[in-house]
N, C-alpha and C. Protein backbone atom coordinates (compact mmCIF):
# COMPACT_ATOMS: atom_id res chain seq x y z
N UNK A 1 99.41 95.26 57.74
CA UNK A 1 100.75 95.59 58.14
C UNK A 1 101.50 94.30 58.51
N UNK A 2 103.04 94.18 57.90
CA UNK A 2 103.18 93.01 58.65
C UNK A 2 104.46 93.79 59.25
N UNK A 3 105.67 92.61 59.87
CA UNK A 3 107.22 93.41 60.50
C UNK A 3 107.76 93.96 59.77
N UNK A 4 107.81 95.56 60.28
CA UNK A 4 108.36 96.65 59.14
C UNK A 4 109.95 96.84 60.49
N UNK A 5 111.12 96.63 59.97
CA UNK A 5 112.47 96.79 60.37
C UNK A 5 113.23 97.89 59.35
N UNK A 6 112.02 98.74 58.90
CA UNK A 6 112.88 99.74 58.06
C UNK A 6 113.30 101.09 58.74
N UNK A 7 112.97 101.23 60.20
CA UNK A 7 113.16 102.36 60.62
C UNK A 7 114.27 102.31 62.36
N UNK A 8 114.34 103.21 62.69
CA UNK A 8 114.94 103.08 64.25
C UNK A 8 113.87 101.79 65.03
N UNK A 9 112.88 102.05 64.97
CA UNK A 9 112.13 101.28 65.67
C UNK A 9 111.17 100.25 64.94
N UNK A 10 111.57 99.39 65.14
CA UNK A 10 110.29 97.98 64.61
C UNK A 10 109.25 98.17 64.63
N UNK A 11 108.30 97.59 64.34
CA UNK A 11 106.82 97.49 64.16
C UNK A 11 106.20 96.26 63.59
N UNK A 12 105.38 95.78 64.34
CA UNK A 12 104.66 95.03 64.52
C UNK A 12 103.14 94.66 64.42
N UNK A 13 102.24 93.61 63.79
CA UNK A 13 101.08 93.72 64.48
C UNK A 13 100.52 92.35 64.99
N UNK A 14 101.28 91.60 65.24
CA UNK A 14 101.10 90.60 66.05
C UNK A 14 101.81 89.58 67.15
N UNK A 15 101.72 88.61 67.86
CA UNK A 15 102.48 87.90 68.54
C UNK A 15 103.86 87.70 67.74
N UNK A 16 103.99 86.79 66.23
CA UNK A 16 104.81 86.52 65.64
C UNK A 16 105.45 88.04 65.57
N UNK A 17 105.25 88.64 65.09
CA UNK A 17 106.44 90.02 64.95
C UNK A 17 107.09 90.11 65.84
N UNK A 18 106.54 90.04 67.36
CA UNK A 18 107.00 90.51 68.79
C UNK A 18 108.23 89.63 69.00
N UNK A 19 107.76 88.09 68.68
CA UNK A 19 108.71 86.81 69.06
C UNK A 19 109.79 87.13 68.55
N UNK A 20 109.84 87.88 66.85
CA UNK A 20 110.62 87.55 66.36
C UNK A 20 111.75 88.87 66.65
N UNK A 21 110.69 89.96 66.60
CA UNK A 21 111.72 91.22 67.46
C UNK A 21 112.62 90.53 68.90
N UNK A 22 111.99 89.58 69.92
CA UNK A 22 112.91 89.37 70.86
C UNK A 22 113.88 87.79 70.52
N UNK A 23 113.79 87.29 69.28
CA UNK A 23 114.47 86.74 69.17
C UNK A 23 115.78 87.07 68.77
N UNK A 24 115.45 88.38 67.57
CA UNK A 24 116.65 89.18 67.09
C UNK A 24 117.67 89.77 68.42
N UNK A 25 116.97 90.04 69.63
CA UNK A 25 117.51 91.07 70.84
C UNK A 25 118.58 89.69 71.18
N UNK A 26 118.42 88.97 71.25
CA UNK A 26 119.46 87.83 71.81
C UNK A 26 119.83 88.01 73.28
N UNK A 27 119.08 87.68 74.19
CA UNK A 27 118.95 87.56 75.49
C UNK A 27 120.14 87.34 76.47
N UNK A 28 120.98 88.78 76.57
CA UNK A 28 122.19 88.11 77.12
C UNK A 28 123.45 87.91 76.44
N UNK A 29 122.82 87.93 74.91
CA UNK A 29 123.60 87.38 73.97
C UNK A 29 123.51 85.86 73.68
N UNK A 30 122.60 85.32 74.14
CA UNK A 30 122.63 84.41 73.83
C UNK A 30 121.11 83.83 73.12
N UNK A 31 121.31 82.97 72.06
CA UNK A 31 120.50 82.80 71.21
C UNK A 31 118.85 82.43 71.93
N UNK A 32 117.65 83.10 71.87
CA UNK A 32 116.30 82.86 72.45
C UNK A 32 115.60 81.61 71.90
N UNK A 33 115.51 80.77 72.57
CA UNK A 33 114.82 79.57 71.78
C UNK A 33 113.19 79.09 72.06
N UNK A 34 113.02 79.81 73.14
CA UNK A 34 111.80 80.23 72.95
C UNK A 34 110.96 81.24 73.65
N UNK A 35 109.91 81.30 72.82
CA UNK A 35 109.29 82.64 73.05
C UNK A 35 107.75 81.95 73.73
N UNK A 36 106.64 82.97 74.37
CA UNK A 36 105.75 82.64 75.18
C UNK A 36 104.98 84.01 75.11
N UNK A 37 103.80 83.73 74.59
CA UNK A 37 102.69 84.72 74.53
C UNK A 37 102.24 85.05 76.10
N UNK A 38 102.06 86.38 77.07
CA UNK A 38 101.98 86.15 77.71
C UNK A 38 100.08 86.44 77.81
N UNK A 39 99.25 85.66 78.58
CA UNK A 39 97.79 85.21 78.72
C UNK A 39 97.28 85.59 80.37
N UNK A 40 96.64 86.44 80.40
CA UNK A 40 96.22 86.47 81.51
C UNK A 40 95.53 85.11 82.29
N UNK A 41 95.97 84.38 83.64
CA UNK A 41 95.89 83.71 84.18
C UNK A 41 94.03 83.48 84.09
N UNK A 42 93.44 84.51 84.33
CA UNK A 42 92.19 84.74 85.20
C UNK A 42 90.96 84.57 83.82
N UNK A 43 91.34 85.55 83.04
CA UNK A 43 90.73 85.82 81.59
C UNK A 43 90.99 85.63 80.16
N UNK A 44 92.14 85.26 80.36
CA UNK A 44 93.19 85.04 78.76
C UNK A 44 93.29 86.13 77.96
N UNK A 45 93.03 87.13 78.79
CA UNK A 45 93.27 88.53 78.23
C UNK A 45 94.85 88.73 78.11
N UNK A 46 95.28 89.49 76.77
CA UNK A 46 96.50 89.52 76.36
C UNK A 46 96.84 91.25 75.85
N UNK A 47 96.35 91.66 76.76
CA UNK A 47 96.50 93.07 76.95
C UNK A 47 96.86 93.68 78.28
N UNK A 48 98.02 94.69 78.63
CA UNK A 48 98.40 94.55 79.71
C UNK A 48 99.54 95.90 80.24
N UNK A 49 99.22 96.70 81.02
CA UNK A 49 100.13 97.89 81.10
C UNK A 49 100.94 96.70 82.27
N UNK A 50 102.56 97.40 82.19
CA UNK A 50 103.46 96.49 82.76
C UNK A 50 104.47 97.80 83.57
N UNK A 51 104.76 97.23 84.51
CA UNK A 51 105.52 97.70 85.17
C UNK A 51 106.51 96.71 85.87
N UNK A 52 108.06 97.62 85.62
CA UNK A 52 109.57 97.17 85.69
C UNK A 52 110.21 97.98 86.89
N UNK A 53 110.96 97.33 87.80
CA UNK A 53 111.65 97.95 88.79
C UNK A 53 112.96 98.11 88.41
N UNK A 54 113.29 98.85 89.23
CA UNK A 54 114.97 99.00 88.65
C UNK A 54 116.14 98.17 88.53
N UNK A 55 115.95 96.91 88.93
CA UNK A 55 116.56 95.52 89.15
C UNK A 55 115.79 94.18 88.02
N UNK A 56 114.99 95.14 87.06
CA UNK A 56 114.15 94.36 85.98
C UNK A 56 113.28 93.42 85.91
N UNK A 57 112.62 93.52 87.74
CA UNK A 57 112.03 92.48 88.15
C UNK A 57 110.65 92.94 87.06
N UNK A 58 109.90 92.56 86.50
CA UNK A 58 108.75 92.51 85.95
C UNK A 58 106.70 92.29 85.81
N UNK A 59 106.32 93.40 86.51
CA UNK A 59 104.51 92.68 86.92
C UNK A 59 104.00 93.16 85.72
N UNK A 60 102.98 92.78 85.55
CA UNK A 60 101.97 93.06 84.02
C UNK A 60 100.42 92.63 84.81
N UNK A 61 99.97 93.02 84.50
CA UNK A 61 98.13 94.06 85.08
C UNK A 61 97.59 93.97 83.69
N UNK A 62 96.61 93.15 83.71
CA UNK A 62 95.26 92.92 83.27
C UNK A 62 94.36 93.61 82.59
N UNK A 63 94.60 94.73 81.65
CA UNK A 63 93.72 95.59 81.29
C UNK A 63 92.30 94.88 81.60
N UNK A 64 92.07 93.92 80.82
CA UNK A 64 90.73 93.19 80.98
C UNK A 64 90.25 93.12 82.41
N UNK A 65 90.87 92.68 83.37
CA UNK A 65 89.88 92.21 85.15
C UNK A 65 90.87 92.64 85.75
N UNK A 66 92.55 93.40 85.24
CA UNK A 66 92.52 93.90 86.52
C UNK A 66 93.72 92.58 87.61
N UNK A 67 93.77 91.45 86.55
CA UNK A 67 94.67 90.75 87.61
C UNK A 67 96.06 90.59 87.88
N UNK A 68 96.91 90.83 88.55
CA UNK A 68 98.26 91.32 88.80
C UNK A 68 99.07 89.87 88.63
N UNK A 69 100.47 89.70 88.00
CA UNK A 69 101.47 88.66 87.44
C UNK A 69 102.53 89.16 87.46
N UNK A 70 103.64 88.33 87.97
CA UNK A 70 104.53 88.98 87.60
C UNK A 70 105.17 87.50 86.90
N UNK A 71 106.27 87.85 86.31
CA UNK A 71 106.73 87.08 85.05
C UNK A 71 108.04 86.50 85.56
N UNK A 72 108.06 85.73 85.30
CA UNK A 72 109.62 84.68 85.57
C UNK A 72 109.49 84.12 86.93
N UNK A 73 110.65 84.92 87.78
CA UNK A 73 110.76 84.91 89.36
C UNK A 73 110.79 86.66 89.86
N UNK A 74 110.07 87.47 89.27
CA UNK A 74 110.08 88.92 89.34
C UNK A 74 109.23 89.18 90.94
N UNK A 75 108.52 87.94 91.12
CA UNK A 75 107.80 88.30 92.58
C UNK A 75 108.72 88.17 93.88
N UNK A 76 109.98 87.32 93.47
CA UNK A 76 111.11 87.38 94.41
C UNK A 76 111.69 88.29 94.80
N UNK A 77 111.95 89.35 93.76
CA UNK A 77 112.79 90.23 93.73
C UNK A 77 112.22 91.73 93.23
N UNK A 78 110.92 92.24 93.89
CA UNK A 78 110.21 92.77 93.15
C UNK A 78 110.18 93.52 94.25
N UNK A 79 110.55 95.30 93.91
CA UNK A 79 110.18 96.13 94.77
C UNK A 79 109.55 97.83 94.24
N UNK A 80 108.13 97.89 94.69
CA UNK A 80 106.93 98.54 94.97
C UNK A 80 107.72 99.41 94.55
N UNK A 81 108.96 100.37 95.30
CA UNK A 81 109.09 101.40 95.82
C UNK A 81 110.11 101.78 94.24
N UNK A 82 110.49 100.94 93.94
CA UNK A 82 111.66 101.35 92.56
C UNK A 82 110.96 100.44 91.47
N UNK A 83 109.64 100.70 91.47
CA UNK A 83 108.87 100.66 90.13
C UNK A 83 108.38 101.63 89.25
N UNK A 84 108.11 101.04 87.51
CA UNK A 84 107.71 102.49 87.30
C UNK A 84 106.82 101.96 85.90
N UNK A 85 106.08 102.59 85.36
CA UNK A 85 104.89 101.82 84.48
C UNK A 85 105.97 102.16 82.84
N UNK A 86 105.59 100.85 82.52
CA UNK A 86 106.41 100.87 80.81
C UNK A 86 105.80 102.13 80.14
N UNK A 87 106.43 102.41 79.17
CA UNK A 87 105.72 103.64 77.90
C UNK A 87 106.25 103.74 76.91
N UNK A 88 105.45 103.50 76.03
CA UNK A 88 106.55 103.02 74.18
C UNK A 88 106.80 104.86 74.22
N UNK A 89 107.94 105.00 72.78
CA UNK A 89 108.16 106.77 73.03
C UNK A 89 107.13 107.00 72.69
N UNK A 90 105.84 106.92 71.86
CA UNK A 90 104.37 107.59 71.45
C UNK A 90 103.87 107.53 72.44
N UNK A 91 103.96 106.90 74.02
CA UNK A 91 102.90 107.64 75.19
C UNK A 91 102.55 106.75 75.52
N UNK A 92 101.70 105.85 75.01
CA UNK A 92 101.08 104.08 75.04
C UNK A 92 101.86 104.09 75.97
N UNK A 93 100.93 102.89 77.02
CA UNK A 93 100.83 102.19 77.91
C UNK A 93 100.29 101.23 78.07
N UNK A 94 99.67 100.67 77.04
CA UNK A 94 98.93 99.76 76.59
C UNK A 94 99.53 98.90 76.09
N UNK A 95 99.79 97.37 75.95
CA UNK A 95 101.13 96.31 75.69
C UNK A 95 100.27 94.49 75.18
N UNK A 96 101.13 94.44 74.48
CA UNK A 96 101.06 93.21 74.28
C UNK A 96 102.47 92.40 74.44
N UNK A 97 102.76 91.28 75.69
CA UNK A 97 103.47 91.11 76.40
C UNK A 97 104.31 89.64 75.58
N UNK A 98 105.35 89.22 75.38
CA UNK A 98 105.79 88.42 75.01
C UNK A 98 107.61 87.81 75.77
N UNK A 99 107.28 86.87 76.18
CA UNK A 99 108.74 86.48 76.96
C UNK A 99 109.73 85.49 76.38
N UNK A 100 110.59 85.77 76.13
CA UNK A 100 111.90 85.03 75.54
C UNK A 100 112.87 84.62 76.88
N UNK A 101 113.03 83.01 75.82
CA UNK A 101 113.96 82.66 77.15
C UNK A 101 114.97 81.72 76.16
N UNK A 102 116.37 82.35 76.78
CA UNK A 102 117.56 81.78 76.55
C UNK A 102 117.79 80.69 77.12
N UNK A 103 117.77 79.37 76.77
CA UNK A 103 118.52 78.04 77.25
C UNK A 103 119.64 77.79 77.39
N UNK A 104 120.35 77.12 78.78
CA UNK A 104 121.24 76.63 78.81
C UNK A 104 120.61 74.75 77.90
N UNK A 105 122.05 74.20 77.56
CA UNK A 105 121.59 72.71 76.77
C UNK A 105 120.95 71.74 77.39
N UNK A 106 121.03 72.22 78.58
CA UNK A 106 119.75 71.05 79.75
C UNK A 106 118.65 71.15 79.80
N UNK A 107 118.30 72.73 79.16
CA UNK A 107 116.62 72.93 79.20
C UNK A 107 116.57 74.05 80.57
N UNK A 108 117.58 74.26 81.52
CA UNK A 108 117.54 75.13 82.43
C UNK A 108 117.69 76.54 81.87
N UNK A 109 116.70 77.48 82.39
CA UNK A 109 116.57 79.13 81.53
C UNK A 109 117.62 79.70 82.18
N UNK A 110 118.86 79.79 81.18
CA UNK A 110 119.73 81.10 81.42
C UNK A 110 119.29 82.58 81.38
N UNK A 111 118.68 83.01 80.50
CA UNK A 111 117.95 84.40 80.54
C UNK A 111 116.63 84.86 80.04
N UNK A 112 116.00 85.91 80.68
CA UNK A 112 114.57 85.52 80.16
C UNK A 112 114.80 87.39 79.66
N UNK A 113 114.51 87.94 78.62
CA UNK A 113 113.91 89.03 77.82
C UNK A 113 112.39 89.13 77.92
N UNK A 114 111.79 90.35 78.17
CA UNK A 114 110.28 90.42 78.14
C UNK A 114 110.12 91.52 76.71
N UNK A 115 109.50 91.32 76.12
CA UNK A 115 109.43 92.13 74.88
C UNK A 115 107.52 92.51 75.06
N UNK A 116 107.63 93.77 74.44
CA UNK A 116 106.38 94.48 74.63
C UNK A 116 105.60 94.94 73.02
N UNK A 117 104.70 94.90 73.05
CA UNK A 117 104.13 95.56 71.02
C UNK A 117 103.09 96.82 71.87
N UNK A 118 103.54 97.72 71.46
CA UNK A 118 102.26 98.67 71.99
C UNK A 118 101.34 99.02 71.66
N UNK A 119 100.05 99.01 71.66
CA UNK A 119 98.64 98.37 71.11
C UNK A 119 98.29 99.84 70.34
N UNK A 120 99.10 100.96 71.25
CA UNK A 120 98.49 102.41 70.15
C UNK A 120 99.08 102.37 68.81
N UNK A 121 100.64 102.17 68.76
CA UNK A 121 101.24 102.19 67.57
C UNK A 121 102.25 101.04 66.86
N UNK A 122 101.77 100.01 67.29
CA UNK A 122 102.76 98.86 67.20
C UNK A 122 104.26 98.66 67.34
N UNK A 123 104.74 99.78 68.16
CA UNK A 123 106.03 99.93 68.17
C UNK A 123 106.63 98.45 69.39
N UNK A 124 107.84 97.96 68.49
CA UNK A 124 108.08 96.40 69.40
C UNK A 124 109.60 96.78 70.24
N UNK A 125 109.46 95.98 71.30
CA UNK A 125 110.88 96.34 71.46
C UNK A 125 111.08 95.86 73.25
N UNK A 126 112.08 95.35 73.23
CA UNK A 126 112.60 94.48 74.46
C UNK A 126 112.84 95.56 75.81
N UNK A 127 112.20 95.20 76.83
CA UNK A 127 111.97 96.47 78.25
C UNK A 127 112.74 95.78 79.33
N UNK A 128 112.74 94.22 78.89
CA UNK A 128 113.50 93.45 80.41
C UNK A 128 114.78 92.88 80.05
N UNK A 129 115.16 92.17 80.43
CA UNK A 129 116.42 91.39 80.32
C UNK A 129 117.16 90.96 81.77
N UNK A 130 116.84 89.97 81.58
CA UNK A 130 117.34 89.30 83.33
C UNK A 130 117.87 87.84 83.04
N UNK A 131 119.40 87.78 83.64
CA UNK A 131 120.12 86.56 84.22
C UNK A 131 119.56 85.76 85.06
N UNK A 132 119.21 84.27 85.16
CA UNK A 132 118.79 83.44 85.79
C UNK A 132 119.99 82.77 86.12
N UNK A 133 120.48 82.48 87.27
CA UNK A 133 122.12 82.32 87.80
C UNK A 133 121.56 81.61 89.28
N UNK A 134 120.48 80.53 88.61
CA UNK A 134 120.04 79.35 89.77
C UNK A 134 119.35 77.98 88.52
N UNK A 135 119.41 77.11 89.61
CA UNK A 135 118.78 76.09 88.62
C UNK A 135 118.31 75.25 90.05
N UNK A 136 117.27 74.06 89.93
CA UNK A 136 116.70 74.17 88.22
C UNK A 136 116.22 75.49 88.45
N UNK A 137 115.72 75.81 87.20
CA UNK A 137 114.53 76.99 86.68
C UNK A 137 114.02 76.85 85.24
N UNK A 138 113.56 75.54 85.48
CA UNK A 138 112.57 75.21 83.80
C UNK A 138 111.14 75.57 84.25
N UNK A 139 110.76 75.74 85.67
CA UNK A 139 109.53 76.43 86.11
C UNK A 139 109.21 77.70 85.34
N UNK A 140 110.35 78.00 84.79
CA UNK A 140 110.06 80.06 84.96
C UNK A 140 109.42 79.86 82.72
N UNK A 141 109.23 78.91 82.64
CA UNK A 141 108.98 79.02 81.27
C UNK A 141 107.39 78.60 81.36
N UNK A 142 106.91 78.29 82.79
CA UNK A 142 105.87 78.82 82.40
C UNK A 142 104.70 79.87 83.15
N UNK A 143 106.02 80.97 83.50
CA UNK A 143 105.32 81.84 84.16
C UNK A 143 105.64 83.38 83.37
N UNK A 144 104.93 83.01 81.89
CA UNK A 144 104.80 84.36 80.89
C UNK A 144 103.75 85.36 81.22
């Protein structure tokens, strides 16, 4: 299978499909220049049910050990109580995690997109989208 864009929903079966699904999303509107596989810290496991609060702060959980991340600056602004676990429309909960980040021309991240591939049916497709409206923040490119 490779990126099928023939239907409502994309499909995917690897990192490159995902990148390129959140490159198309344009972060903000503004062009993604780069993308970041996201790797579990602990295991390099790249499998990961994710959960988004209502303010798009972003954590992603470890299928493999289980170890908790959250992505960008999502641990700043991250609340327990208005969270809720991702789910492609087929049910999956199961994710392969990929982060796009919009540059300002200094290299400082104007916006970061989290894009998801869902491991039951490869369905791809962008769950976050968050304004970075501080600098610096060239840190947050490498917290996929």
């Amino acid at each position: 299978m490779t990126l099928d864009k023939s239907g409502k929903l994309w499909r995917g079966e690897d990192f490159a499909d995902l990148a390129e699904c959140v490159r198309d999303f344009k972060a903000g509107g503004y062009p993604v220049t780069t993308v970041v596989e996201s790797r579990c810290g602990e295991c390099d496991g790249r499998s990961f049910q994710v959960n988004i609060d209502e303010e798009e702060a972003t954590q992603r959980v470890c299928l493999a050990c289980g170890s908790v991340a959250f992505i960008g600056d999502s641990a700043e602004h991250w609340s327990e109580d208005e969270s809720d676990s991702c789910a492609c429309p087929c049910g999956g909960e199961e994710f392969a995690v990929a982060v796009g980040y919009a540059l300002f021309d200094d290299g400082e991240v104007r916006w970061i997109s989290v894009g998801l591939r869902c491991l039951k049916d490869n369905v791809l497709g962008v769950y976050a989208d968050t304004k970075i409206d501080y600098s610096p923040s060239r840190h947050l490119l490498s917290q996929a």
